[in-house]
Each structure stands twice: as structure tokens, then as C-alpha cells.
C-alpha atoms as a PDB file:
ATOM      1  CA  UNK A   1     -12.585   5.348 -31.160  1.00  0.00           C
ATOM      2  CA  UNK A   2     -13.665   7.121 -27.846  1.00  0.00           C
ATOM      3  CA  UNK A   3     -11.477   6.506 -24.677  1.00  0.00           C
ATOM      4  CA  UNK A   4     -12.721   7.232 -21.478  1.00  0.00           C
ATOM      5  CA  UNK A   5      -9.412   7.798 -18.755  1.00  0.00           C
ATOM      6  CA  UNK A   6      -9.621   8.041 -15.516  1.00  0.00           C
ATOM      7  CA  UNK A   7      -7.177   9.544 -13.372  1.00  0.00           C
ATOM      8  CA  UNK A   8      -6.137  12.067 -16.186  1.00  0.00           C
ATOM      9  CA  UNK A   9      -3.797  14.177 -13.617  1.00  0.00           C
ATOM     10  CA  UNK A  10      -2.375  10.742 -12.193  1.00  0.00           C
ATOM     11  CA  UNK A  11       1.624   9.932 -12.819  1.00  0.00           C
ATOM     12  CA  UNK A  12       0.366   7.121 -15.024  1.00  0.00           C
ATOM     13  CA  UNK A  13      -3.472   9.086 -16.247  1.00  0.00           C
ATOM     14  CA  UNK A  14      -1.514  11.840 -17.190  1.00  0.00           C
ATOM     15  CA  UNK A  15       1.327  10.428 -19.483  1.00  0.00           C
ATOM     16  CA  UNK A  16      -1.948   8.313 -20.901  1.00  0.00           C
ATOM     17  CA  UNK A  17      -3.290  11.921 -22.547  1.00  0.00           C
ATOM     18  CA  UNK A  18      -1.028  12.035 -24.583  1.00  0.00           C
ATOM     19  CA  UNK A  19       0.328   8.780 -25.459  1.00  0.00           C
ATOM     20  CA  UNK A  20      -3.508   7.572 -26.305  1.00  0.00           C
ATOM     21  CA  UNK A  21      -4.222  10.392 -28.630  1.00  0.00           C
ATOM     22  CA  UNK A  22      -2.678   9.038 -31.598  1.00  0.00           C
ATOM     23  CA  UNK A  23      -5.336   6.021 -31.141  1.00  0.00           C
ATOM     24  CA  UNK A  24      -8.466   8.057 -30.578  1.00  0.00           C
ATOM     25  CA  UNK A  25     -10.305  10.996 -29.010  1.00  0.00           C
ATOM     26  CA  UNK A  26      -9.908  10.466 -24.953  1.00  0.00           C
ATOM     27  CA  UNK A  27     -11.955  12.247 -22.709  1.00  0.00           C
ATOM     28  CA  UNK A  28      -9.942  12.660 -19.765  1.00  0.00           C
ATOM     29  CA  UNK A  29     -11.570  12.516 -15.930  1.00  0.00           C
ATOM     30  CA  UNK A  30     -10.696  13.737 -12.707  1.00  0.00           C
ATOM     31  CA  UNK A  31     -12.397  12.827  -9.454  1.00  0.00           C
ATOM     32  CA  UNK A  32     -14.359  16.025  -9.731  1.00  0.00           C
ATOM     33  CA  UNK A  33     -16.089  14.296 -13.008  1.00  0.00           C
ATOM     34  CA  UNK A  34     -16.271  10.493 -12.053  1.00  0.00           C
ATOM     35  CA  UNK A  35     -16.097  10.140  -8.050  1.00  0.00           C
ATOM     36  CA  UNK A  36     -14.481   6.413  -7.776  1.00  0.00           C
ATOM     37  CA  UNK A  37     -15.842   5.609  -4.528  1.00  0.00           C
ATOM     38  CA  UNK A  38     -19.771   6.351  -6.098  1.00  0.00           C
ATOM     39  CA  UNK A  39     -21.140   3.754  -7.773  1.00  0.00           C
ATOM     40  CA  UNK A  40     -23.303   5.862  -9.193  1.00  0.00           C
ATOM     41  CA  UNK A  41     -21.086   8.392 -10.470  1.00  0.00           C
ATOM     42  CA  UNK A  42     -19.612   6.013 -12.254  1.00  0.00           C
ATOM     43  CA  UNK A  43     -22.331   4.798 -14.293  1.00  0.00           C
ATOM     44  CA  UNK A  44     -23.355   8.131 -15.302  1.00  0.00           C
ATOM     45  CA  UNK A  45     -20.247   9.154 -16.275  1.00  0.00           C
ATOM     46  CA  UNK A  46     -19.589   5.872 -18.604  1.00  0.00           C
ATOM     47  CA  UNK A  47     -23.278   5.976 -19.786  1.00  0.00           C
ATOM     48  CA  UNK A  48     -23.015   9.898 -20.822  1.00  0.00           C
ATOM     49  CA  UNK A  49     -20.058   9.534 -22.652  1.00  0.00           C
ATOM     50  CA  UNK A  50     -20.424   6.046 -24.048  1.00  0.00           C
ATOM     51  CA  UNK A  51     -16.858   4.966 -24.606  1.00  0.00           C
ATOM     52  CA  UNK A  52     -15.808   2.208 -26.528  1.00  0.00           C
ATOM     53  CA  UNK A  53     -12.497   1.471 -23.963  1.00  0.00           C
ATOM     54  CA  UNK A  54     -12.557   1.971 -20.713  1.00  0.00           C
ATOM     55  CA  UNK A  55      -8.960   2.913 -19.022  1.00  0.00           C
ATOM     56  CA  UNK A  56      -8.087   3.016 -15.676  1.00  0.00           C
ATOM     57  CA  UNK A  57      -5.543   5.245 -14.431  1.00  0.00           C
ATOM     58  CA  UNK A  58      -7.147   6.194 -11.283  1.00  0.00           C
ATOM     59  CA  UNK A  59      -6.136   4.344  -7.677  1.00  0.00           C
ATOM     60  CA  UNK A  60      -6.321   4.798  -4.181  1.00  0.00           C
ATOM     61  CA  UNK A  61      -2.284   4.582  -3.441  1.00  0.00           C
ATOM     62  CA  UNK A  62      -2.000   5.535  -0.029  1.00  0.00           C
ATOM     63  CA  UNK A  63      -0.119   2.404   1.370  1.00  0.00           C
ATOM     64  CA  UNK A  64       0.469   3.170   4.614  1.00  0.00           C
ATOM     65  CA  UNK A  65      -2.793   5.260   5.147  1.00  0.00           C
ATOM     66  CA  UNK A  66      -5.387   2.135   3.796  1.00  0.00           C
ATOM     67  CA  UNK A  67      -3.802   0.394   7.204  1.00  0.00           C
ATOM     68  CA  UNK A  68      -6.230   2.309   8.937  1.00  0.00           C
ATOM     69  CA  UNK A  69      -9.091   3.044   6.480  1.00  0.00           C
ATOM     70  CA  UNK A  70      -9.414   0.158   4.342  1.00  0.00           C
ATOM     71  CA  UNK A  71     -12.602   1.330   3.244  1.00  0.00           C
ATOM     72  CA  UNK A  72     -11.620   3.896   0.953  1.00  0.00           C
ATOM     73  CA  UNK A  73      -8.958   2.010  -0.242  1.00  0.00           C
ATOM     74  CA  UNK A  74     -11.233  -1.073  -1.360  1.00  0.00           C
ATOM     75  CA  UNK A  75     -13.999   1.287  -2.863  1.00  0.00           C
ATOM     76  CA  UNK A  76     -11.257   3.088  -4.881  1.00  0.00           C
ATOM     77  CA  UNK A  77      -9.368  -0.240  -5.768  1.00  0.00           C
ATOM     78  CA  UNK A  78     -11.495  -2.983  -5.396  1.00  0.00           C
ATOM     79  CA  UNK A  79     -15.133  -2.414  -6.456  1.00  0.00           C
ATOM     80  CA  UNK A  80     -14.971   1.012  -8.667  1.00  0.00           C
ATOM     81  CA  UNK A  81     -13.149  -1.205 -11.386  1.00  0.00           C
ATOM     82  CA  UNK A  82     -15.604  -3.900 -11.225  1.00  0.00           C
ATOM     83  CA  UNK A  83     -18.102  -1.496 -11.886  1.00  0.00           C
ATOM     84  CA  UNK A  84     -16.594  -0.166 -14.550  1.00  0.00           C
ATOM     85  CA  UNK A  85     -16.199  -3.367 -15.921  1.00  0.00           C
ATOM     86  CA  UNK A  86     -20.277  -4.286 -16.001  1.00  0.00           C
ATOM     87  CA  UNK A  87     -20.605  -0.987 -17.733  1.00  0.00           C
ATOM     88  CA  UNK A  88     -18.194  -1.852 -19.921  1.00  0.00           C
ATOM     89  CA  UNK A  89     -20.098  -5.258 -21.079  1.00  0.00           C
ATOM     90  CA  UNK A  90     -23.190  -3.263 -21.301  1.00  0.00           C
ATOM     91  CA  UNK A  91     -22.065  -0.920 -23.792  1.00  0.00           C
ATOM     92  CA  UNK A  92     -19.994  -3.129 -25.620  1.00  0.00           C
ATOM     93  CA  UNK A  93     -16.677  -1.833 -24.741  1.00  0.00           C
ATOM     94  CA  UNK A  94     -13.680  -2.767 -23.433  1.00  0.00           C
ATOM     95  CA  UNK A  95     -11.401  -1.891 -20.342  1.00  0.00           C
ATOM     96  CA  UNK A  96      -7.749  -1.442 -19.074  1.00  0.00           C
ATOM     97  CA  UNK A  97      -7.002  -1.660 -15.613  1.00  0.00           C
ATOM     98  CA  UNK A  98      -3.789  -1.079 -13.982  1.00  0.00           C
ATOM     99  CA  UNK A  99      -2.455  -3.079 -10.620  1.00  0.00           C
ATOM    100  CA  UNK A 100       0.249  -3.711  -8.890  1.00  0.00           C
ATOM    101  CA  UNK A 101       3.136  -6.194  -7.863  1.00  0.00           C
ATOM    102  CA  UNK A 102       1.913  -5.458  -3.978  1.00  0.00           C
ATOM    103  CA  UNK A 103      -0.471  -8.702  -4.877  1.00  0.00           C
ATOM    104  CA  UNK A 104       1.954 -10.944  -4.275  1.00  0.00           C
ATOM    105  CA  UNK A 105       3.746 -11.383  -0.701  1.00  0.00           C
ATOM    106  CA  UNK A 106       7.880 -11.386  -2.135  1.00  0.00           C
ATOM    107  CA  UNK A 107       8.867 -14.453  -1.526  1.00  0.00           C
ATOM    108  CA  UNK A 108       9.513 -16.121  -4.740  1.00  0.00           C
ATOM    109  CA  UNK A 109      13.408 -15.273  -5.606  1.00  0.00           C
ATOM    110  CA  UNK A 110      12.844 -15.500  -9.021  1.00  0.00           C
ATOM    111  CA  UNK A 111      11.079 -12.698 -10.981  1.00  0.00           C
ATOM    112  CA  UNK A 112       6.799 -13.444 -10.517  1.00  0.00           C
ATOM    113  CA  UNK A 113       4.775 -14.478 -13.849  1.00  0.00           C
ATOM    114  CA  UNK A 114       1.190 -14.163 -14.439  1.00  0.00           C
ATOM    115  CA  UNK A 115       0.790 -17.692 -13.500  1.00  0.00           C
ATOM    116  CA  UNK A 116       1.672 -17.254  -9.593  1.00  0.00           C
ATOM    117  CA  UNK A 117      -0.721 -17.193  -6.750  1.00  0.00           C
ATOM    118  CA  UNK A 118      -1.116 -13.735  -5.889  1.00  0.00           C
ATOM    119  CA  UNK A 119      -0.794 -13.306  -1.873  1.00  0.00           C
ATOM    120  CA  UNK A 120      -0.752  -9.958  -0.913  1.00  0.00           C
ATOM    121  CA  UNK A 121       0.912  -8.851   2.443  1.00  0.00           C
ATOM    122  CA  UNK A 122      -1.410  -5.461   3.359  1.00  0.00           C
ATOM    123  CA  UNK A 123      -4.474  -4.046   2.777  1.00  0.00           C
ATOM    124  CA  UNK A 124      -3.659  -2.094  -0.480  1.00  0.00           C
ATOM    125  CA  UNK A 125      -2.097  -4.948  -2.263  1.00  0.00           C
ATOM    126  CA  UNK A 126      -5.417  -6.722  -1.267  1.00  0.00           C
ATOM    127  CA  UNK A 127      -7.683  -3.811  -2.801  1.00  0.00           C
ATOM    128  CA  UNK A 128      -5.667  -3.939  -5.802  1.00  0.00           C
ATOM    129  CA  UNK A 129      -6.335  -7.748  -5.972  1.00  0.00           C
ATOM    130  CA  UNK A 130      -9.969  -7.155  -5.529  1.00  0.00           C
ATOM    131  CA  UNK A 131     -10.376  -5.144  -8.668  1.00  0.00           C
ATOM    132  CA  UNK A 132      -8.289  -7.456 -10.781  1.00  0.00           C
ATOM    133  CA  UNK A 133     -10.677 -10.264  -9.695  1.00  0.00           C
ATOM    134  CA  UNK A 134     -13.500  -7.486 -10.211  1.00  0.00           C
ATOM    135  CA  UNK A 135     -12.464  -6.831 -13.775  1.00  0.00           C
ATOM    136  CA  UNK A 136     -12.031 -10.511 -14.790  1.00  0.00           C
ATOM    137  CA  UNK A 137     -15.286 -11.609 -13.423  1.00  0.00           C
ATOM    138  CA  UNK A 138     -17.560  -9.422 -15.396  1.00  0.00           C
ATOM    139  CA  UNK A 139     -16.980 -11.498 -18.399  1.00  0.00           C
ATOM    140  CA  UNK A 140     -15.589  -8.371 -20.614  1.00  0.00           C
ATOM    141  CA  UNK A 141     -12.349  -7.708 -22.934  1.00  0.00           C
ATOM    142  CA  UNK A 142      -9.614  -6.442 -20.875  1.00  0.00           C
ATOM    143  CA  UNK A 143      -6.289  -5.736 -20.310  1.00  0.00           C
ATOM    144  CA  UNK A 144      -4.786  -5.972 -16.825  1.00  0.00           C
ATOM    145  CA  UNK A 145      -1.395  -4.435 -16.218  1.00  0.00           C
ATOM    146  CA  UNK A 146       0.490  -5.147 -13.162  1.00  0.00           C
ATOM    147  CA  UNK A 147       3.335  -2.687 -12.765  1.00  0.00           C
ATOM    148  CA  UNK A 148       6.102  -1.937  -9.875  1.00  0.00           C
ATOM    149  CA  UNK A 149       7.227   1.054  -8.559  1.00  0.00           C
ATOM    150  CA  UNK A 150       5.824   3.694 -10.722  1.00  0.00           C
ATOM    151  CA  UNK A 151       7.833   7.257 -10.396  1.00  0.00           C
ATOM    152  CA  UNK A 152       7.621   9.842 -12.937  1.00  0.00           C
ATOM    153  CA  UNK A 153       7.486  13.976 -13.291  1.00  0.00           C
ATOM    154  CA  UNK A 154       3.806  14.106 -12.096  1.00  0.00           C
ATOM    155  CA  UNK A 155       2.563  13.021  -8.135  1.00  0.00           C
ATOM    156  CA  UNK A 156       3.835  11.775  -5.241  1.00  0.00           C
ATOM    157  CA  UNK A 157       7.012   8.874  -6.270  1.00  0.00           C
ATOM    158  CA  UNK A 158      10.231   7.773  -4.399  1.00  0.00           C
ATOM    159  CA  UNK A 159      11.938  10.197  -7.602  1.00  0.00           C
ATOM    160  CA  UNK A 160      10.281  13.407  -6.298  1.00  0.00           C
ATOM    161  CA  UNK A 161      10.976  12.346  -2.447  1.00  0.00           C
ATOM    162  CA  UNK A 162      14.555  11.667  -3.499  1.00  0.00           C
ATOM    163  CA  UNK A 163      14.875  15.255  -5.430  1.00  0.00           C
ATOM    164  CA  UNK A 164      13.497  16.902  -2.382  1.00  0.00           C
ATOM    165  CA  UNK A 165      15.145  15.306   0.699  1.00  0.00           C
ATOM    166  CA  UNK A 166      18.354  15.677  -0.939  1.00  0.00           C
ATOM    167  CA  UNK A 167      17.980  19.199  -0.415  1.00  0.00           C
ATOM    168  CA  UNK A 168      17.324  19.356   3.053  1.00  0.00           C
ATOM    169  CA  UNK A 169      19.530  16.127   4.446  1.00  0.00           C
ATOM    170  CA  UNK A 170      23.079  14.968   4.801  1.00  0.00           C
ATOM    171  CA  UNK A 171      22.016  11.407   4.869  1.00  0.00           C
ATOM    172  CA  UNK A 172      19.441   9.114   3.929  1.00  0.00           C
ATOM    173  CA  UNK A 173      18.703   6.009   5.285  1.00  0.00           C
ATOM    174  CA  UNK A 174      17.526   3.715   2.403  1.00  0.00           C
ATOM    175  CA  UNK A 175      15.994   0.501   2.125  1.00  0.00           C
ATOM    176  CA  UNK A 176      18.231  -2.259   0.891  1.00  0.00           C
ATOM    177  CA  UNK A 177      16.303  -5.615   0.633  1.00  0.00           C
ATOM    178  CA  UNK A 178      12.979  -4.740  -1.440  1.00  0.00           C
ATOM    179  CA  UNK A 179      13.596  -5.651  -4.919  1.00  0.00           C
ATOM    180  CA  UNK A 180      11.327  -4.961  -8.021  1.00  0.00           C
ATOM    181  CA  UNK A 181      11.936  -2.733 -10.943  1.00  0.00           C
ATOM    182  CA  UNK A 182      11.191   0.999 -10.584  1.00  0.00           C
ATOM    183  CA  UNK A 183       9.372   1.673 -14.054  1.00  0.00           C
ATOM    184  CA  UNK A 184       8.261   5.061 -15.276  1.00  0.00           C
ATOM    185  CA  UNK A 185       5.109   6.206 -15.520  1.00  0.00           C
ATOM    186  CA  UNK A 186       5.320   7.416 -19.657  1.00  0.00           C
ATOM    187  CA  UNK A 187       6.642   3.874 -20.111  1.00  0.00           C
ATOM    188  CA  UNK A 188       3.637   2.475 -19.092  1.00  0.00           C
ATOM    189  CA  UNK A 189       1.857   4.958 -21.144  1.00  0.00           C
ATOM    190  CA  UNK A 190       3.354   4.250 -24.400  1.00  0.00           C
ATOM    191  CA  UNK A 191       3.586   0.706 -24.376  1.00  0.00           C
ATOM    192  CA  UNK A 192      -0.271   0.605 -23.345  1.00  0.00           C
ATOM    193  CA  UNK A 193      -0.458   2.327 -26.403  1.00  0.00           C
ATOM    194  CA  UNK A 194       1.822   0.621 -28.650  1.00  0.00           C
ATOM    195  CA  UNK A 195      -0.411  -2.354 -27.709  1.00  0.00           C
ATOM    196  CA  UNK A 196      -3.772  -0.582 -28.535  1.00  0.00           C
ATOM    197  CA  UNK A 197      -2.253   0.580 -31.909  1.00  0.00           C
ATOM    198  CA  UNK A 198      -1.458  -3.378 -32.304  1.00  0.00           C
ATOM    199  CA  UNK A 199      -4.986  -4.171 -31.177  1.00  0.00           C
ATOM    200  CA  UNK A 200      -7.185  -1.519 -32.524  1.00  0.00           C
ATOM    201  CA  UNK A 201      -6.192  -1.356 -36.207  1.00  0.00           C
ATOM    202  CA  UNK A 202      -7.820  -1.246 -38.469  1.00  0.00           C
ATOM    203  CA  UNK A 203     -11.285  -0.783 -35.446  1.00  0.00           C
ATOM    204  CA  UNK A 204     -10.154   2.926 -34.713  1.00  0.00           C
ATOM    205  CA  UNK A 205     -14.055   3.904 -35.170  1.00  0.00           C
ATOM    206  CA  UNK A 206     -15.240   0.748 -32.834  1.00  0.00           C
ATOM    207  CA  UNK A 207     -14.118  -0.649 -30.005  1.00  0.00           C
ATOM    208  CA  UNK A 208     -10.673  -2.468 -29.876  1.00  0.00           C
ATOM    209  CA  UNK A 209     -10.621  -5.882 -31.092  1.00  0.00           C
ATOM    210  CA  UNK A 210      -8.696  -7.588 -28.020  1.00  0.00           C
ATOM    211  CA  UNK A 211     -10.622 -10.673 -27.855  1.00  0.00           C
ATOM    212  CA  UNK A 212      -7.916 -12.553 -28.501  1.00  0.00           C
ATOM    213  CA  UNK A 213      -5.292 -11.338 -26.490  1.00  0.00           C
ATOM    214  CA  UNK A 214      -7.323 -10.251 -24.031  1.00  0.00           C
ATOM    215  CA  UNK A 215      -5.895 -11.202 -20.198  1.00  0.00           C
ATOM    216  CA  UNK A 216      -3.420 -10.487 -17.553  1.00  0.00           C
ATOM    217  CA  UNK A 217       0.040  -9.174 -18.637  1.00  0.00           C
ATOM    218  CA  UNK A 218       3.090  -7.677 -16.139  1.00  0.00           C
ATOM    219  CA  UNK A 219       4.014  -4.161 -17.837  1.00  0.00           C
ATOM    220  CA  UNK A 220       7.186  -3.026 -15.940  1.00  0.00           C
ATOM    221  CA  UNK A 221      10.868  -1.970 -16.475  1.00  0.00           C
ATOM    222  CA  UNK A 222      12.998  -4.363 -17.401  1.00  0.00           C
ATOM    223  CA  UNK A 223      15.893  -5.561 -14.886  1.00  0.00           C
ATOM    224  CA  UNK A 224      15.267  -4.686 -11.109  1.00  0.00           C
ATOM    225  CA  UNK A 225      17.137  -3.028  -7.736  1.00  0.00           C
ATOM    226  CA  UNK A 226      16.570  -2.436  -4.230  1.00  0.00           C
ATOM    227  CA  UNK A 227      15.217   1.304  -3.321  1.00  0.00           C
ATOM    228  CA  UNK A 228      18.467   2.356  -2.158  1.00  0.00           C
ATOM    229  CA  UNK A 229      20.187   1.339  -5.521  1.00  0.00           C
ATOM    230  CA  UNK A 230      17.557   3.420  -6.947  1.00  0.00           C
ATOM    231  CA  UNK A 231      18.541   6.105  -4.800  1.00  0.00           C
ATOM    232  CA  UNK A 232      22.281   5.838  -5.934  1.00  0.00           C
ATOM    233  CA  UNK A 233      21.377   6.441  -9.588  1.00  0.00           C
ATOM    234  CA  UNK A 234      19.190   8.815  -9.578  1.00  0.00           C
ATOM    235  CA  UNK A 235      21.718  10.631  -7.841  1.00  0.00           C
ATOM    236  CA  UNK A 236      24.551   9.496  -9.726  1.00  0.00           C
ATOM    237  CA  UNK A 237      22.477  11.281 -13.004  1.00  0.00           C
ATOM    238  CA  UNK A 238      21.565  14.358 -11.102  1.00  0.00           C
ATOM    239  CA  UNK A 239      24.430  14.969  -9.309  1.00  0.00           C
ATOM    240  CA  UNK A 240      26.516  16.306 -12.433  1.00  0.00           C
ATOM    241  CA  UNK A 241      24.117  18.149 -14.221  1.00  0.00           C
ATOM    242  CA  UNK A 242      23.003  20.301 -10.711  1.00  0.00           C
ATOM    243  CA  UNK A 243      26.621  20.303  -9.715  1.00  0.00           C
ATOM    244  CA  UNK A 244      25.196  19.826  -5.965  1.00  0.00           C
ATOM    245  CA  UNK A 245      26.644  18.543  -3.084  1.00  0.00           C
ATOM    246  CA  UNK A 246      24.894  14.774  -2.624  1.00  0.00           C
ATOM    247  CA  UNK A 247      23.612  13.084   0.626  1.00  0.00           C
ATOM    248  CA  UNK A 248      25.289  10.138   1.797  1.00  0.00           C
ATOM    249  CA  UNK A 249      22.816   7.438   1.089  1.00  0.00           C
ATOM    250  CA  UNK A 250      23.103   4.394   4.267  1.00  0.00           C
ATOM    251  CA  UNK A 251      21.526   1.139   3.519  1.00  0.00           C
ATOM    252  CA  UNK A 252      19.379  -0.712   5.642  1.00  0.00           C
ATOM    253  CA  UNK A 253      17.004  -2.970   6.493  1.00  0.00           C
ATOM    254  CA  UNK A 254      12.729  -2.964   5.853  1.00  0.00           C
ATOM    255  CA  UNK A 255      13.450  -4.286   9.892  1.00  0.00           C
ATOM    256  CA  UNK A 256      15.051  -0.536  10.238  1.00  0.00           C
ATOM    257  CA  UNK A 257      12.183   1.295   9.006  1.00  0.00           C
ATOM    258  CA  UNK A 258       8.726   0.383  10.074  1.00  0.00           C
ATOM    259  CA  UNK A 259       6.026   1.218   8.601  1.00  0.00           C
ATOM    260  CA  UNK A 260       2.176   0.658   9.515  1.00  0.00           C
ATOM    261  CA  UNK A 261       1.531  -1.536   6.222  1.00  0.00           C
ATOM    262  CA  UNK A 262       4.524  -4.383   5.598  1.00  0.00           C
ATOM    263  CA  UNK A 263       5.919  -4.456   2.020  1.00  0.00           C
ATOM    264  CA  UNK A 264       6.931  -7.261   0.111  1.00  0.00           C
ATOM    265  CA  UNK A 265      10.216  -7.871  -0.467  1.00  0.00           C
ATOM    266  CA  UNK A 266      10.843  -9.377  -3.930  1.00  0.00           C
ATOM    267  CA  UNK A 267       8.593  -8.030  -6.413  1.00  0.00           C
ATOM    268  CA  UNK A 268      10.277  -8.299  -9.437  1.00  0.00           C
ATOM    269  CA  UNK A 269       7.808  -9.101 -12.069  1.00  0.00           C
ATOM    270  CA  UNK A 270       8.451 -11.369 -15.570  1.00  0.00           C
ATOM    271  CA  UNK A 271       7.258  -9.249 -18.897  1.00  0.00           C
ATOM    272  CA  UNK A 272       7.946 -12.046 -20.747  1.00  0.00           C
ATOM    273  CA  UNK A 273       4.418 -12.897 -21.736  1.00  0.00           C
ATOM    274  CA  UNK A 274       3.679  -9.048 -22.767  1.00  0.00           C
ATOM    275  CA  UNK A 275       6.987  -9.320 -24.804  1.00  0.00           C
ATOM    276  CA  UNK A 276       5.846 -12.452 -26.636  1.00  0.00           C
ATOM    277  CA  UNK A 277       1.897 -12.008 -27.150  1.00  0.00           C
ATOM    278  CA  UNK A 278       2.910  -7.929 -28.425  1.00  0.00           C
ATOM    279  CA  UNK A 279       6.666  -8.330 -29.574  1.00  0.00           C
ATOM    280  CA  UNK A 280       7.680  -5.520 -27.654  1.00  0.00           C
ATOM    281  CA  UNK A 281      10.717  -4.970 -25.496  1.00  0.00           C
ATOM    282  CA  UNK A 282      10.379  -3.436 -21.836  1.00  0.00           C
ATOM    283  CA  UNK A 283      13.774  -0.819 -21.644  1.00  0.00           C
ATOM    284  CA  UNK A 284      15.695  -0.915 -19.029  1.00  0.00           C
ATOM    285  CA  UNK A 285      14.917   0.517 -15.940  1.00  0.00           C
ATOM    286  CA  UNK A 286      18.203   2.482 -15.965  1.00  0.00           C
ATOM    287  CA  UNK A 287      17.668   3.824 -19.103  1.00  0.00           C
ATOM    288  CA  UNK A 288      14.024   5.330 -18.806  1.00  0.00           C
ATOM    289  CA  UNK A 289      15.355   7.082 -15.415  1.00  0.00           C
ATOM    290  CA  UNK A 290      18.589   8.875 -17.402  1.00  0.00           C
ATOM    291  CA  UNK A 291      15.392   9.655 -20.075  1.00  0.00           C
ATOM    292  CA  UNK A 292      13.275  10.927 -17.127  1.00  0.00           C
ATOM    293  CA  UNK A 293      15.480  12.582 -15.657  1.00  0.00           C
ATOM    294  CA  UNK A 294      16.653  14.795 -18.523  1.00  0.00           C
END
């Protein structure tokens, strides 16, 4: 099977390289290769290589920044996976899409399921919506992954901001009321794959058969924390093995620490449909960070 991946040097493209090569040969692209916000470029670079999957690692991720340049930010997010969708039918292929649990607004206490009304609360959560709704309308099989708080060894993540500003603060001042479930980005890797091994076999020279399971699914950590819990532990892990002296980490408020696009506050998404359909357990969010962090 032929797997055409975007967003190859991504946190989550990147960990995809590997983790997909046990299912078929993936041609990995940059934005040098397939320019996201081309419409164009994107159908020459599915028609040239004529995949039989489609994945999509690639986003625009900037939260902050698609305040003030939305464009971008829905070209990237919102119509670059619908294209890639058409193409998809066209050739007879099938596509993976990664979003987000920015689509909904955080105000559900209990943990959101595939079944909620998404209601996003900025523009990129909106974008991200877009190409969900993109992807499901062009009448092709697909997987859609929403996912929370992706960090891993690769790109810009709350880990590596952590790692760094611990080195040149005393304190940090760390939010205390968003809630969702920080997941790593080779999680999400291998259990995309895990699922394409359960879906491909035995169609490893043809497109995956995913007809039948074919449809939304949350693919996060499992259990959830606020970002300065987050902070705590990945400090708590790191702390012994660099034998460093530790900023104080201060909770506070989202009120406390503006920012030009407003974030949800309870994100924390259900897997329990993914776990069902699959049979597959989501680890713990505490464990894949003492893994990461290694």
C-alpha cells in the first residue's frame, strides 16, 4: 500500500514515518513538496504519487497568531483537507485527518464524545472544524482523529517550553483551570497504526478497507490535568535524573494570563468509542510522559 503523509517533520508527521512503515511504503512531504495553502499543489502532488491513503499530519497551529490572520489558518486547516479529500474519492483512496479538542467551547464537565455539538471558542478551533466538515462532506473513507494537547521530542509543545524556561526562571506562572489530557505525539502515531494494521489486512497492496469503521473517533491520552499539573510532573520526572535545581511552579487563572485567542477550558475528550470499535486501550497520560521523557 502507498501512503502519502503530510507534515513528515511535524510532532505528530514525524512519529507517523516510522510507525506507518510496517503497513506500507509512505512517501513523506514537507511544505516544500505539497504547499497546503495551494490548491493546486495539492492536486499535483496526490495525482503524481497516486496514494491509496491519504494522511494528514500537517496543520496550521499557531493559536494565538490565526487571531489576526485567519486566512492562513483556514487555508491550512479548513479547505487544504477538503481538497485532499476530493482527490482522495477520485483516486479511490482513503484519508486520515487529524483535529483537535479546540472544536468544542469547554463547557461540558464531563469528558466530550463524538456525539457533542462542536462549538469552538477562536478562530483555530474553527479552521480545524472546517476541515473536519471538509473531509466528511466529500463522501470518502476516512478517519478523523481529534486529539488534545499534543507534546512530544519534535516542534514547538508546552514539554519543550517547560524544558527551556526552567532554565532561565525561578518561577512559572501556570495555568490551573484548562483541563484535557496532554497526549504524546508517538502515541498518536502508533495507535493510528495499530488501527490501519486492524483495517488494512489482508489489503496491504490496495487501499485500506475502512468502509466499515470509517468515521469520527477521539484519539487522546487517557485520564486528564490542568497545564500546571502537567508542569509539576514533568518536572517531578526530570528533576532527578538532571539533578537541577526546579522553578517554583504558581498556579493561576486563564483570567491571569491573556492571550489574543480564548481557550477552552474543559477539553477532556471520551476514547471510548476508539476503544470499543478497535479494542485498544489509550495509556495513561502519565505514563507516555515518564516514556517520553526517558
Amino acid at each position: 500500500m502507498k501512503i502519502l503523509l503530510t507534515g513528515k517533520n511535524g510532532q505528530v508527521g514525524w512519529e507517523l514515518m516510522r510507525s506507518l512503515a510496517t503497513i506500507g511504503h509512505v512517501a513523506g512531504l514537507d511544505r516544500s513538496m505539497m504547499d497546503l495553502s495551494d490548491p493546486d499543489s495539492i492536486r499535483s502532488a496526490i495525482r503524481d504519487l497516486k496514494p491509496n491513503l491519504i494522511v494528514n499530519a500537517a496543520a496550521y497551529t499557531a493559536v494565538d497568531k490565526a487571531e489576526s490572520e485567519p486566512e492562513p489558518a483556514f487555508a491550512v486547516n479548513g479547505a487544504a483537507p477538503g481538497v485532499m479529500a476530493e482527490e482522495a474519492k477520485r483516486i479511490d483512496a482513503a484519508i486520515i485527518h487529524y483535529s483537535t479538542d479546540y472544536v468544542f467551547d469547554g463547557t461540558k464537565k464531563a469528558p466530550y464524545t463524538e456525539e457533542d455539538t462542536p462549538n469552538p471558542v477562536n478562530v483555530y478551533g474553527r479552521s480545524k472544524l472546517a476541515g473536519e466538515q471538509a473531509v466528511q462532506a466529500a463522501d470518502v473513507p476516512y478517519y478523523i482523529f481529534r486529539t488534545s494537547w499534543v507534546y512530544g521530542a519534535r516542534g514547538n509543545n508546552f514539554l519543550g517550553t517547560m524544558l527551556k524556561l526552567a532554565k532561565e526562571r525561578d518561577e512559572l506562572r501556570i495555568v490551573k483551570d484548562q483541563i484535557s489530557a496532554p497526549t504524546w505525539s508517538r502515541t498518536i502515531a502508533e495507535i493510528t497504526a495499530q488501527i490501519l494494521a486492524r483495517s488494512c489486512l489482508p489489503h496491504l497492496s490496495g487501499p485500506p478497507n475502512i468502509m466499515e469503521t470509517s468515521g469520527l473517533y477521539n484519539l487522546c491520552a487517557a485520564g486528564s490535568t490542568s497545564w500546571n499539573a502537567f508542569a509539576r510532573a514533568i518536572f517531578n520526572i526530570t528533576g532527578p535524573l538532571q539533578g537541577d535545581k526546579q522553578p517554583r511552579i504558581t498556579p493561576i487563572a486563564t483570567s491571569e494570563y491573556p492571550t489574543p485567542a480564548r481557550r477552552p477550558l474543559h477539553t477532556h475528550l471520551s476514547t471510548e468509542k476508539l476503544e470499543k470499535v478497535f479494542g485498544l486501550t489509550c495509556p495513561d497520560w502519565c505514563d507516555m510522559l515518564a516514556l517520553c521523557l526517558e
